[in-house]
Protein backbone atom coordinates (compact mmCIF):
# COMPACT_ATOMS: atom_id res chain seq x y z
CA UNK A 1 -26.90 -3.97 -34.18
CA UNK A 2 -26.99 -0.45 -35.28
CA UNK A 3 -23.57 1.52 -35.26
CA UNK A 4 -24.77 4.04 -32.87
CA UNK A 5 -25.75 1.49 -30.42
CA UNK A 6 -21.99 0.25 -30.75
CA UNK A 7 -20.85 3.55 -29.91
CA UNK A 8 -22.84 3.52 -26.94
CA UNK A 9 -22.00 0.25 -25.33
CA UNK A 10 -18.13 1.16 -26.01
CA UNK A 11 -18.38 4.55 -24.67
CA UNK A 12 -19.69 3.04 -21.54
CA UNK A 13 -17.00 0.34 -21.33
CA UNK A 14 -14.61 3.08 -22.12
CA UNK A 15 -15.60 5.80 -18.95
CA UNK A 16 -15.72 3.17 -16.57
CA UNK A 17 -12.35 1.60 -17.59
CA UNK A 18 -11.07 5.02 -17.24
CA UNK A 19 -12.76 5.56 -13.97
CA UNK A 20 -11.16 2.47 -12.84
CA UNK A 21 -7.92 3.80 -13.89
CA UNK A 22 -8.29 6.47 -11.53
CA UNK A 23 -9.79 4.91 -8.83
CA UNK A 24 -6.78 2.37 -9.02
CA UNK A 25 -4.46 5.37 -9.24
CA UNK A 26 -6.02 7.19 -6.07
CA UNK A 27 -5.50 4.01 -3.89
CA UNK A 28 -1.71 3.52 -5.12
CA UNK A 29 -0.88 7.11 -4.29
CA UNK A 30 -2.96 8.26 -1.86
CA UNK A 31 -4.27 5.63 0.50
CA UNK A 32 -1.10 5.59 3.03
CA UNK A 33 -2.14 8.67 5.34
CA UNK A 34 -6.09 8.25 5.64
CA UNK A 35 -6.85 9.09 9.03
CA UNK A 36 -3.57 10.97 9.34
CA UNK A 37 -3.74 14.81 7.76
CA UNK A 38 -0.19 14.91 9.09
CA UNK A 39 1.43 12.32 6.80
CA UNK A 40 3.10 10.94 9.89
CA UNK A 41 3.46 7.10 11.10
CA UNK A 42 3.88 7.16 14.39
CA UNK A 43 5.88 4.22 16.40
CA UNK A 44 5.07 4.39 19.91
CA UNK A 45 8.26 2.48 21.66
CA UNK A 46 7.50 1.61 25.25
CA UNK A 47 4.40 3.12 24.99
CA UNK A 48 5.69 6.36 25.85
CA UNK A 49 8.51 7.22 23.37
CA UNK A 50 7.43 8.57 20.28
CA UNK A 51 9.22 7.79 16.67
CA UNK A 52 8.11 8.65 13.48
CA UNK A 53 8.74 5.66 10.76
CA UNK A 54 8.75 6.95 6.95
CA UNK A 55 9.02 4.39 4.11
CA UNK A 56 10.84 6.03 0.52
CA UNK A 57 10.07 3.61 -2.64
CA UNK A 58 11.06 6.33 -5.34
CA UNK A 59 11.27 3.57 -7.77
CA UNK A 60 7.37 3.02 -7.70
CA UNK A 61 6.84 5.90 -8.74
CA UNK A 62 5.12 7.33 -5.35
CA UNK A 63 7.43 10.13 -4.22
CA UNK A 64 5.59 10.69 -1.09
CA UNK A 65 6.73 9.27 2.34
CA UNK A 66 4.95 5.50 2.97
CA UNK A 67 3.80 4.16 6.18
CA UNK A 68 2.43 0.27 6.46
CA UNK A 69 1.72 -0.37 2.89
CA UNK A 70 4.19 0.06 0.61
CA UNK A 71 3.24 -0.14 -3.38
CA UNK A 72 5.61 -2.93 -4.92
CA UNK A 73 9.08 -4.48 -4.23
CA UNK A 74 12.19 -3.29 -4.36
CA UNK A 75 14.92 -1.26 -3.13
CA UNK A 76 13.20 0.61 0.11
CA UNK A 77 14.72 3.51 1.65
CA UNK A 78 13.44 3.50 5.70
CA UNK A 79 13.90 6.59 8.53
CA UNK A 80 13.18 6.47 11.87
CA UNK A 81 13.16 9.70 13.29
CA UNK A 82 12.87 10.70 17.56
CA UNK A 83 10.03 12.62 18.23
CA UNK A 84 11.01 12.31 21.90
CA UNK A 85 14.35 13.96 22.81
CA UNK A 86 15.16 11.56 25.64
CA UNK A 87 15.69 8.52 22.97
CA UNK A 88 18.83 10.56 21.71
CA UNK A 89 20.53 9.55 24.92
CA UNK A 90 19.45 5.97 24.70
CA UNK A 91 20.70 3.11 22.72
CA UNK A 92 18.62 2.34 19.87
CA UNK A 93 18.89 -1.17 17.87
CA UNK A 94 16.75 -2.02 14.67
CA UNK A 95 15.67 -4.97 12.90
CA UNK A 96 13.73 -5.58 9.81
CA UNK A 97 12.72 -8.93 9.56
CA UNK A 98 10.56 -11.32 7.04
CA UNK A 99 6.56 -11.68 8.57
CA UNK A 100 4.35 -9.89 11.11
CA UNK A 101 7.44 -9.82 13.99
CA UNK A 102 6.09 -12.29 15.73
CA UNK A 103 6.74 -15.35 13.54
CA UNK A 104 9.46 -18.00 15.13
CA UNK A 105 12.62 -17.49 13.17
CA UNK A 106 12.34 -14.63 11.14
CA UNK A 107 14.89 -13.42 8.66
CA UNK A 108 16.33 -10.52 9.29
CA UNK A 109 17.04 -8.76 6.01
CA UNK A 110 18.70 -5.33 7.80
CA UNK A 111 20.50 -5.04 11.35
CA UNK A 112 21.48 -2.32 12.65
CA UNK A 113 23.38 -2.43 16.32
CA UNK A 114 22.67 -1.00 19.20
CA UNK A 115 23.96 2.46 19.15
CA UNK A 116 23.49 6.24 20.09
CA UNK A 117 21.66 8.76 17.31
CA UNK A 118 22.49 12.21 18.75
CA UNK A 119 20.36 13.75 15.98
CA UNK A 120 17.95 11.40 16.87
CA UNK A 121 17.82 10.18 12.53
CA UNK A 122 18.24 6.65 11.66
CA UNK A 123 18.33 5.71 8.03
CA UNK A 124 18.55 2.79 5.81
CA UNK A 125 17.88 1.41 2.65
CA UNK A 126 16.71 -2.65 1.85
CA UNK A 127 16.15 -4.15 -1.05
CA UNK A 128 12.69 -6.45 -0.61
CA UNK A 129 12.21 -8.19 -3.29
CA UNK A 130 8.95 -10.71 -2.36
CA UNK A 131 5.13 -9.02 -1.61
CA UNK A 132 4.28 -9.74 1.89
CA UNK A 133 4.60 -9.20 5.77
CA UNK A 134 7.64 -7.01 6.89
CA UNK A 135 8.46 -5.99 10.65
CA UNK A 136 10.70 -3.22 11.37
CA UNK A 137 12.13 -4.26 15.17
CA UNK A 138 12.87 -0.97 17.40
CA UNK A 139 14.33 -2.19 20.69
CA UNK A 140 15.25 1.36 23.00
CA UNK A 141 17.94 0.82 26.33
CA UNK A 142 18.73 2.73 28.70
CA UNK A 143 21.30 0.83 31.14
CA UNK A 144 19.16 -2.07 32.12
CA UNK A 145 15.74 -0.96 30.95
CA UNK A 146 14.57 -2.21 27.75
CA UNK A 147 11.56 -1.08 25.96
CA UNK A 148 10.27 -2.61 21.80
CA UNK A 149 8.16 -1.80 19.46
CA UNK A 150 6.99 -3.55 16.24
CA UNK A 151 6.24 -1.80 13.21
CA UNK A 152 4.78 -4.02 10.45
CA UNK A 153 4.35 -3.22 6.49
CA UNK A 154 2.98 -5.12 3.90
CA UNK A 155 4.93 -4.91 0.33
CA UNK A 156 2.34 -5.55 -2.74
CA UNK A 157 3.53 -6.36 -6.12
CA UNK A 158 2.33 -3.17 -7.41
CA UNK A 159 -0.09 -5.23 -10.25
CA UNK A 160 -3.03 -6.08 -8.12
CA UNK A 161 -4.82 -2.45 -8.24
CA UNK A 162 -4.49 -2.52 -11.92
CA UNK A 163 -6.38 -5.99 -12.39
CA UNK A 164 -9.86 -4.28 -11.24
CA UNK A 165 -9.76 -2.07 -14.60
CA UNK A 166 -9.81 -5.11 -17.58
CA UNK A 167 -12.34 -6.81 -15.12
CA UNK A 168 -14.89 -3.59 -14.66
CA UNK A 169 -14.65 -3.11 -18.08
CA UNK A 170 -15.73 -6.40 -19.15
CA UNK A 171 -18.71 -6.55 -16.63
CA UNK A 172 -19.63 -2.81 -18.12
CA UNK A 173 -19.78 -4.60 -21.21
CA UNK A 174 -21.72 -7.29 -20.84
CA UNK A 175 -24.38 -5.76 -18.63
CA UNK A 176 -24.42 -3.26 -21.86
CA UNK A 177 -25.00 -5.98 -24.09
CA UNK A 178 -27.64 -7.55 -21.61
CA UNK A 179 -29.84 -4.66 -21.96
CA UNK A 180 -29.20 -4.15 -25.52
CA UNK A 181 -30.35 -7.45 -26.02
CA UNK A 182 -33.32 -7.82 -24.20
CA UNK A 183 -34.62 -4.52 -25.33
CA UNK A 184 -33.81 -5.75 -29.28
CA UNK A 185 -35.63 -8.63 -27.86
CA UNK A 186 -38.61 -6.78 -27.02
CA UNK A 187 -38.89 -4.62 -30.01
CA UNK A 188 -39.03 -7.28 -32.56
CA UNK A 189 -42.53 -8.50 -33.32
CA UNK A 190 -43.85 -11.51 -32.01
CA UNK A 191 -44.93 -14.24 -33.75
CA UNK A 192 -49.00 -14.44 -33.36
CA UNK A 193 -50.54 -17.98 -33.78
CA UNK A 194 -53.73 -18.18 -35.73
């Protein structure tokens, strides 16, 4: 195999690898607010009282506010914040809890009583330290009316985006080598029988 033909197959391993980088990159940054230009995660409580739910991981290096998927564990810094005025004069409990919020038997992991937010800002931090299911539990009153909502995020490890790159470069490679192959192959005189 010539050196130039080397180069070739390892540039082409090399640009996708690095396009996989990015791709990987794009998707850990950037994938929380598709379908939302206004970076907002709404949490509709009753149906008809609107709170905004913003998830801070600093830590994972994504600065920006999170929604439902949050990139990797650890310490999480959660605000809920009253889009509707009238929830500042209601009583307002949260719950984070382990699964979807339906599970029997949760573990709740933060509590936070039922009290009144006259600036209508809630904030907490939580350390999660396992990927999977987590349900943030809003329950609203207002004497004897009662109204929930269930806002559920997912917690990756933070690795999985980055096993696509190794993988894609691989495959790059060896459908390079394929072709290189066969066409070496088909260059090389055949054998005539006489």
């Amino acid at each position: 195999m010539r050196l130039a033909e080397f180069r070739s197959i390892g540039s082409m391993a090399m640009l996708s690898a690095l396009l996989l980088v990015g791709q990987a990159q794009a998707q850990g940054s950037g994938h929380e607010h598709h379908g939302n230009p206004n970076n907002t995660c709404p949490l509709m409580v009753g149906g008809m009282h609107e709170m905004h739910v913003a998830a801070y991981h600093p830590s994972s290096g994504v600065l920006e506010e999170l929604c439902a998927e949050i990139p990797g564990t650890g310490r999480i810094s959660i605000t809920l914040d009253a889009v509707s005025p009238e929830i500042r004069d209601m009583t307002t409990e949260i719950k984070l809890v382990t699964g979807d919020g339906t599970t029997p038997d949760p573990v709740t992991l933060a509590h936070l009583p039922p009290q009144r937010y006259p600036t209508g800002v809630t904030t907490f931090a939580v350390d999660l330290a396992s990927p999977g299911q987590y349900a943030l539990l809003v329950t609203l009153r207002d004497g004897p009316m009662e109204m929930a909502a269930t806002h559920v995020m997912t917690i990756s490890s933070g690795v999985e985006k980055w096993v696509y790159v190794p993988v894609g470069a691989v495959l790059v490679l060896a459908v390079a080598a394929f072709f290189y192959f066969r066409g070496e192959r088909r260059r090389k005189p055949q054998p005539t029988s006489g």
